[in-house]
Protein backbone atom coordinates (compact mmCIF):
# COMPACT_ATOMS: atom_id res chain seq x y z
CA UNK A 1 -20.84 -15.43 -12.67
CA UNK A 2 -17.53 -14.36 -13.00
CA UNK A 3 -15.56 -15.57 -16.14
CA UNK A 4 -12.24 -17.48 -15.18
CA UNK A 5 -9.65 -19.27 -18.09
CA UNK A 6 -6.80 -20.94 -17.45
CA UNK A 7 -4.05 -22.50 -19.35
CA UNK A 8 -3.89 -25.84 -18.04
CA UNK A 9 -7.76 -26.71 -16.97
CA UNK A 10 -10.65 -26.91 -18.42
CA UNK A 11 -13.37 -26.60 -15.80
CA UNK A 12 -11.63 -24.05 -13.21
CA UNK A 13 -15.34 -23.02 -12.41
CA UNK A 14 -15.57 -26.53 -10.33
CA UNK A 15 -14.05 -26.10 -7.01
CA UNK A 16 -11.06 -28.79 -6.68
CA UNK A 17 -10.81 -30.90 -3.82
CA UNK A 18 -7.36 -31.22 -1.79
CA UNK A 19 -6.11 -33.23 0.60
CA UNK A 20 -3.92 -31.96 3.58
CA UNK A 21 -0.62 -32.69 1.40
CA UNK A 22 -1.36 -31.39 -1.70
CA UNK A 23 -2.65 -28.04 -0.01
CA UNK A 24 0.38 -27.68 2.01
CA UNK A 25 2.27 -28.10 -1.24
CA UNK A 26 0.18 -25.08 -2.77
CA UNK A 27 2.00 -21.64 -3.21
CA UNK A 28 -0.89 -19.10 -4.45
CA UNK A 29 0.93 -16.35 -6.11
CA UNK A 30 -0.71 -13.01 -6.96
CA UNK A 31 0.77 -11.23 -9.43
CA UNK A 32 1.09 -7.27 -9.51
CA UNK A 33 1.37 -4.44 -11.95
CA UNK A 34 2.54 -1.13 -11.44
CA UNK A 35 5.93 1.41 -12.33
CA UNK A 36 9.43 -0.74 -11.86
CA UNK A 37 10.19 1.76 -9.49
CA UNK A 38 6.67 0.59 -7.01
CA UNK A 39 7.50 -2.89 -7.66
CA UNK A 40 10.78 -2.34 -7.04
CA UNK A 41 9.91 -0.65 -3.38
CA UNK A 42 7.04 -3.12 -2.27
CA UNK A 43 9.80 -5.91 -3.19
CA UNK A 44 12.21 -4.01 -1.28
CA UNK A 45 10.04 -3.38 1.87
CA UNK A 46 8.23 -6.72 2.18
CA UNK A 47 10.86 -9.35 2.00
CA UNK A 48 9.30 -10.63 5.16
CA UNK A 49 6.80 -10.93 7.16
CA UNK A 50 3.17 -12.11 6.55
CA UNK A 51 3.34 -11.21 3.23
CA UNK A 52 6.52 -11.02 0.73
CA UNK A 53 6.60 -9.63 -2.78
CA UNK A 54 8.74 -11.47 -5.50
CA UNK A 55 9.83 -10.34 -8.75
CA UNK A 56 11.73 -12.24 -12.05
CA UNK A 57 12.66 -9.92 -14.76
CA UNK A 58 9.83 -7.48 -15.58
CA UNK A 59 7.05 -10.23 -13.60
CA UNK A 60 6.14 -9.25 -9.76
CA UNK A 61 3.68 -11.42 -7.80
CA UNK A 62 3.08 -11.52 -3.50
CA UNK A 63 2.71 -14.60 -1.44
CA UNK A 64 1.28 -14.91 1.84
CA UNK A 65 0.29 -17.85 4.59
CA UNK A 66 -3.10 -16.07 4.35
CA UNK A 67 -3.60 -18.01 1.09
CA UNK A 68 -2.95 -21.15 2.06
CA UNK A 69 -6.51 -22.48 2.50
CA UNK A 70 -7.86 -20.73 -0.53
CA UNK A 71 -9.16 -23.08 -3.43
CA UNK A 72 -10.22 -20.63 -5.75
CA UNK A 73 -8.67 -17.72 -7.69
CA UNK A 74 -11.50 -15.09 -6.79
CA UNK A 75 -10.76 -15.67 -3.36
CA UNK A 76 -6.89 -15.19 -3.84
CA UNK A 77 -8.14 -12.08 -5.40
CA UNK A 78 -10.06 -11.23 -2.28
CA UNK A 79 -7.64 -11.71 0.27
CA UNK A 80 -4.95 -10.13 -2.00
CA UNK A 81 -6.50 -7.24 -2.50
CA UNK A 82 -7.24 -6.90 0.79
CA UNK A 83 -3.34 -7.28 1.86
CA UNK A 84 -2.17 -5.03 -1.17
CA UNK A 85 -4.23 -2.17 -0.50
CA UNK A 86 -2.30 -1.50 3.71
CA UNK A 87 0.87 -2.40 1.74
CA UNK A 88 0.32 0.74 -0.55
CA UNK A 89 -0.59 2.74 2.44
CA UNK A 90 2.82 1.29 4.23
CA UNK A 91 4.88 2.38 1.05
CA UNK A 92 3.49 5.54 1.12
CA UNK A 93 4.77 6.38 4.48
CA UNK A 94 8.34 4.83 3.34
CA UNK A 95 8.15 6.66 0.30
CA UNK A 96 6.22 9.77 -0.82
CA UNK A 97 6.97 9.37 -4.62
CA UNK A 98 5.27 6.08 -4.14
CA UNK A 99 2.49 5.37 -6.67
CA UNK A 100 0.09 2.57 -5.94
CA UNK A 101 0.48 -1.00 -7.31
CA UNK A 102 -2.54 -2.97 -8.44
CA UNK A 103 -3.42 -6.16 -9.25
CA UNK A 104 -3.06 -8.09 -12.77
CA UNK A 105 -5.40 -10.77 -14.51
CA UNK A 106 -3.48 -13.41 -13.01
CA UNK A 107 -3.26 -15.83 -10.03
CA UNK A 108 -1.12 -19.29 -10.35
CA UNK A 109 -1.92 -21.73 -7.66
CA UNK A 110 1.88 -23.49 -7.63
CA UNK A 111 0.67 -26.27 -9.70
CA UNK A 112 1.44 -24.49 -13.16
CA UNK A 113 -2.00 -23.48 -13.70
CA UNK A 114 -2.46 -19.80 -14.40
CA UNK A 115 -6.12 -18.31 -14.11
CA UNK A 116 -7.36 -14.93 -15.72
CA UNK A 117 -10.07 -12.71 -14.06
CA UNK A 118 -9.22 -9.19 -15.22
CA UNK A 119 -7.30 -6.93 -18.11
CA UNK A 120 -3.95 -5.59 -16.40
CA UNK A 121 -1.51 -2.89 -17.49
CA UNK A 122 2.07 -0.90 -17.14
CA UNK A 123 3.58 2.30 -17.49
CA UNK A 124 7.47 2.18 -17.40
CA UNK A 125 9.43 4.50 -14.71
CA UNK A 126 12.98 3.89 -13.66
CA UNK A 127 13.91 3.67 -10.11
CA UNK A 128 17.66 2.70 -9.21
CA UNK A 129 18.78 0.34 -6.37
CA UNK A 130 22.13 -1.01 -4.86
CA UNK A 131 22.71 -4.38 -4.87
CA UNK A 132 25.51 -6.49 -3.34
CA UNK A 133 28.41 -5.43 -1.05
CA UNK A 134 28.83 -1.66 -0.40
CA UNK A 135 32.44 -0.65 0.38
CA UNK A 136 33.43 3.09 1.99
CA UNK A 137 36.62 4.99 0.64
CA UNK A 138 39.25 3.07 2.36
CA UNK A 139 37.67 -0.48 0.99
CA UNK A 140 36.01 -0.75 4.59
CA UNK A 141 32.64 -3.14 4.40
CA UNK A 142 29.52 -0.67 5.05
CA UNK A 143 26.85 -3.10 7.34
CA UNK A 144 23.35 -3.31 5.43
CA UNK A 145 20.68 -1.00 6.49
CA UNK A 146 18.38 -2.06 9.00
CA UNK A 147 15.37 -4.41 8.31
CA UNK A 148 12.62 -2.80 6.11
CA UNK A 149 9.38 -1.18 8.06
CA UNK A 150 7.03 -2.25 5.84
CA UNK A 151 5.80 -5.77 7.17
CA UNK A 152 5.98 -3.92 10.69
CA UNK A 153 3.35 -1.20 9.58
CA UNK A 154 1.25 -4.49 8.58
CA UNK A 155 1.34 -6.16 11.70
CA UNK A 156 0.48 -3.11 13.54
CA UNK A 157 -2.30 -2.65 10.92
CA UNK A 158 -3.52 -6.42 12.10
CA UNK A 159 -3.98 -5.67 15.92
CA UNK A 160 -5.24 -1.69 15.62
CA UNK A 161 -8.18 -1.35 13.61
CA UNK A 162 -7.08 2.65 13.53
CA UNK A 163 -3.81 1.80 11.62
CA UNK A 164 -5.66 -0.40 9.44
CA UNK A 165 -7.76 2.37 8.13
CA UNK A 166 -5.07 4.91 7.46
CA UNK A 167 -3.09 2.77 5.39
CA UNK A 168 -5.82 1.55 2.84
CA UNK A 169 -6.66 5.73 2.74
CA UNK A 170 -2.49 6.25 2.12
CA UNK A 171 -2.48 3.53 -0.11
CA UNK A 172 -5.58 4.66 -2.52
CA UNK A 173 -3.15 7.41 -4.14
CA UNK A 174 -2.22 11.02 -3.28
CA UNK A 175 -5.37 12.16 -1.69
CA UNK A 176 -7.67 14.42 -2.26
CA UNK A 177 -8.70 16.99 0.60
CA UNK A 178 -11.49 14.70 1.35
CA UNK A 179 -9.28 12.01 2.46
CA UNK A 180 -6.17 13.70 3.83
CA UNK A 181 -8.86 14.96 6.04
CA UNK A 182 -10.05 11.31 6.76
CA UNK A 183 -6.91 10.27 8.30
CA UNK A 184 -6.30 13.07 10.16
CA UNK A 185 -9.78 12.15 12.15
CA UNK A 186 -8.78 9.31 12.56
CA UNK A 187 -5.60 10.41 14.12
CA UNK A 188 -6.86 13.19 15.92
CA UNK A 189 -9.66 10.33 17.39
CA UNK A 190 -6.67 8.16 18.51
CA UNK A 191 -5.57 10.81 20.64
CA UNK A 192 -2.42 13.38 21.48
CA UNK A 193 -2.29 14.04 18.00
CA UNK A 194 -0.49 17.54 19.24
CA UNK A 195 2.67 15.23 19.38
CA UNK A 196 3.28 14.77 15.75
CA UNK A 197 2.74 18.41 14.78
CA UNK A 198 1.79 21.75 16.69
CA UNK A 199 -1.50 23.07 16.27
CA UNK A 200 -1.03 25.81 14.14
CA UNK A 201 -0.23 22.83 11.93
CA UNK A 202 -3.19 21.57 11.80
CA UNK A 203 -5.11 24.85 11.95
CA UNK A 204 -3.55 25.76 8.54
CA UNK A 205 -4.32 22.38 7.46
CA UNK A 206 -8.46 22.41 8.45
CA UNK A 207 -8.96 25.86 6.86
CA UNK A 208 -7.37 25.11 3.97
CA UNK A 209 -9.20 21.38 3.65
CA UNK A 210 -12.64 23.26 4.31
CA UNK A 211 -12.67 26.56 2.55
CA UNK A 212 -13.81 26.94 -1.16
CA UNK A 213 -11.98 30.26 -0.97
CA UNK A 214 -8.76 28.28 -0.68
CA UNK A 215 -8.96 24.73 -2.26
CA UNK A 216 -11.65 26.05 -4.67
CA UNK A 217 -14.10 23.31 -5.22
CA UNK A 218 -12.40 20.82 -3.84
CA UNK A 219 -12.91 22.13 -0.57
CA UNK A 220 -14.82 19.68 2.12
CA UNK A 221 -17.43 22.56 2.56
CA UNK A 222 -19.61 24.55 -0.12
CA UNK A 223 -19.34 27.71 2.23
CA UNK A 224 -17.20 29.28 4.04
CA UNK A 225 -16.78 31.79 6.87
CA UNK A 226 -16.12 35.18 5.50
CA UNK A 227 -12.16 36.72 6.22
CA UNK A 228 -9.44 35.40 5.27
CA UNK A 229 -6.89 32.66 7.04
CA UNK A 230 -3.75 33.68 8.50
CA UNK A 231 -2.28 30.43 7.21
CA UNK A 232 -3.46 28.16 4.89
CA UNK A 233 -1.43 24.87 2.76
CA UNK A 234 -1.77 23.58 -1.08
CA UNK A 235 -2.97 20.24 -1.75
CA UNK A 236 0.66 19.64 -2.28
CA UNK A 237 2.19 20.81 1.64
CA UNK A 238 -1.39 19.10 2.53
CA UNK A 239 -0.23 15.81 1.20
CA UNK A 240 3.61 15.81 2.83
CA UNK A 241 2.03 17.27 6.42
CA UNK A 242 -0.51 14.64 6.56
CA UNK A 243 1.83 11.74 5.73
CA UNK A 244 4.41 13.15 8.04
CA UNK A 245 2.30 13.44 10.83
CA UNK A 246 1.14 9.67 9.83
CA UNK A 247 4.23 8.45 9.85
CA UNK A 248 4.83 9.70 13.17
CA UNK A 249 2.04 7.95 14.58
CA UNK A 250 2.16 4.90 12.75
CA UNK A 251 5.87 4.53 13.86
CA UNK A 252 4.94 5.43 17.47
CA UNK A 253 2.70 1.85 17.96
């Protein structure tokens, strides 16, 4: 029942019918709102790969072979939510001033048509990048970094279920103790999680995720053992020790 306008069809609510050329000739685009300086970094990071982020001027949109055989808009929305939500989680482990980027109102299916299903908005931020050649003091030619990790941490995500997980958990935001304590299970369940971090680490990281008397009522347990820790973490250390030890394990596949 949803409600779906366009700007170049009438009856969008009718499924169209293609044949094998005109759907190879389709380009699905999602488009994407969020800070310049997100767009910016998901354009930067997935300029490849099973999905690829585009932007013109101030407009940012993804693509991906994974829409090809979609006919509809709410099932580009589907699929692209799907994909955005790892691609947050992989930015967060490239960046940890990363903020989330979401979806906007529109899809366009390469024929012109632009289709409407929800209300979008931005917030400005600045983020700077360097473009072109980069020379060093003596006018020496500086080689390009190396390829962006970001459509790596997807394809890992697409073979281990485990990877999968932690990303759409990185990628709903900072995290609150309940969730930072989410992925480390799921680490901790995938094994040797002692490499990444020793296990006083973690020890400081537990007490402080489950005792009111340290995280207050955010804590993942009403009650609490009575003394008090050794060593404990903010939400804050919480936040950079989990996605450290994340990014050490994601990297590791």
């Amino acid at each position: 029942d949803e409600s779906i306008s366009s700007s170049r069809e009438p009856e969008l609510g009718r499924p169209r019918s293609r044949d094998s050329g005109s759907m190879d000739s389709m380009s699905w685009r999602a488009y994407l709102k969020g800070h310049p300086f997100d767009l910016d970094l998901l354009e930067e990071q997935f300029d490849r790969g099973q999905v690829v982020v585009r932007r013109d001027g101030d407009q940012g949109w993804m693509e991906s072979p994974e829409f090809r055989d979609l006919t509809e808009p709410g099932d580009v929305q589907r699929v692209s939510g799907n994909l955005l939500s790892e691609m947050n989680g992989a930015a967060a482990l490239v960046d940890a001033s990363y903020r989330r980027v979401e979806l906007t109102d529109r899809f366009s299916d390469g024929t012109g048509s632009n289709f409407v299903l929800l209300l979008a908005a931005i917030e400005a931020r600045i983020r700077g990048t360097a473009v072109g050649e980069v020379r060093g003091p003596d006018g020496e030619l500086i080689p390009p970094p190396p390829p962006t990790p970001g459509p790596d941490y997807l394809a890992v995500a697409r073979r281990d279920p485990n990877i999968r997980e932690v990303l759409k958990l990185l990628g709903g935001g900072p995290g609150d103790w309940v969730t930072l304590y989410k992925i480390f299970e799921v680490i901790r369940a995938d094994g040797n999680h002692t490499r990444w971090a020793p296990e006083s680490e973690y020890s400081a990281f537990t007490v402080s995720a489950n005792l009111p008397s340290v995280s207050g009522s955010d804590a993942r347990h009403a009650r609490g053992t009575p003394g008090s820790p050794k060593r404990t973490m903010t939400i804050h250390d919480a936040r950079a020790f989990i996605r450290r030890v994340a990014l050490a394990w994601v990297s590791s596949k």
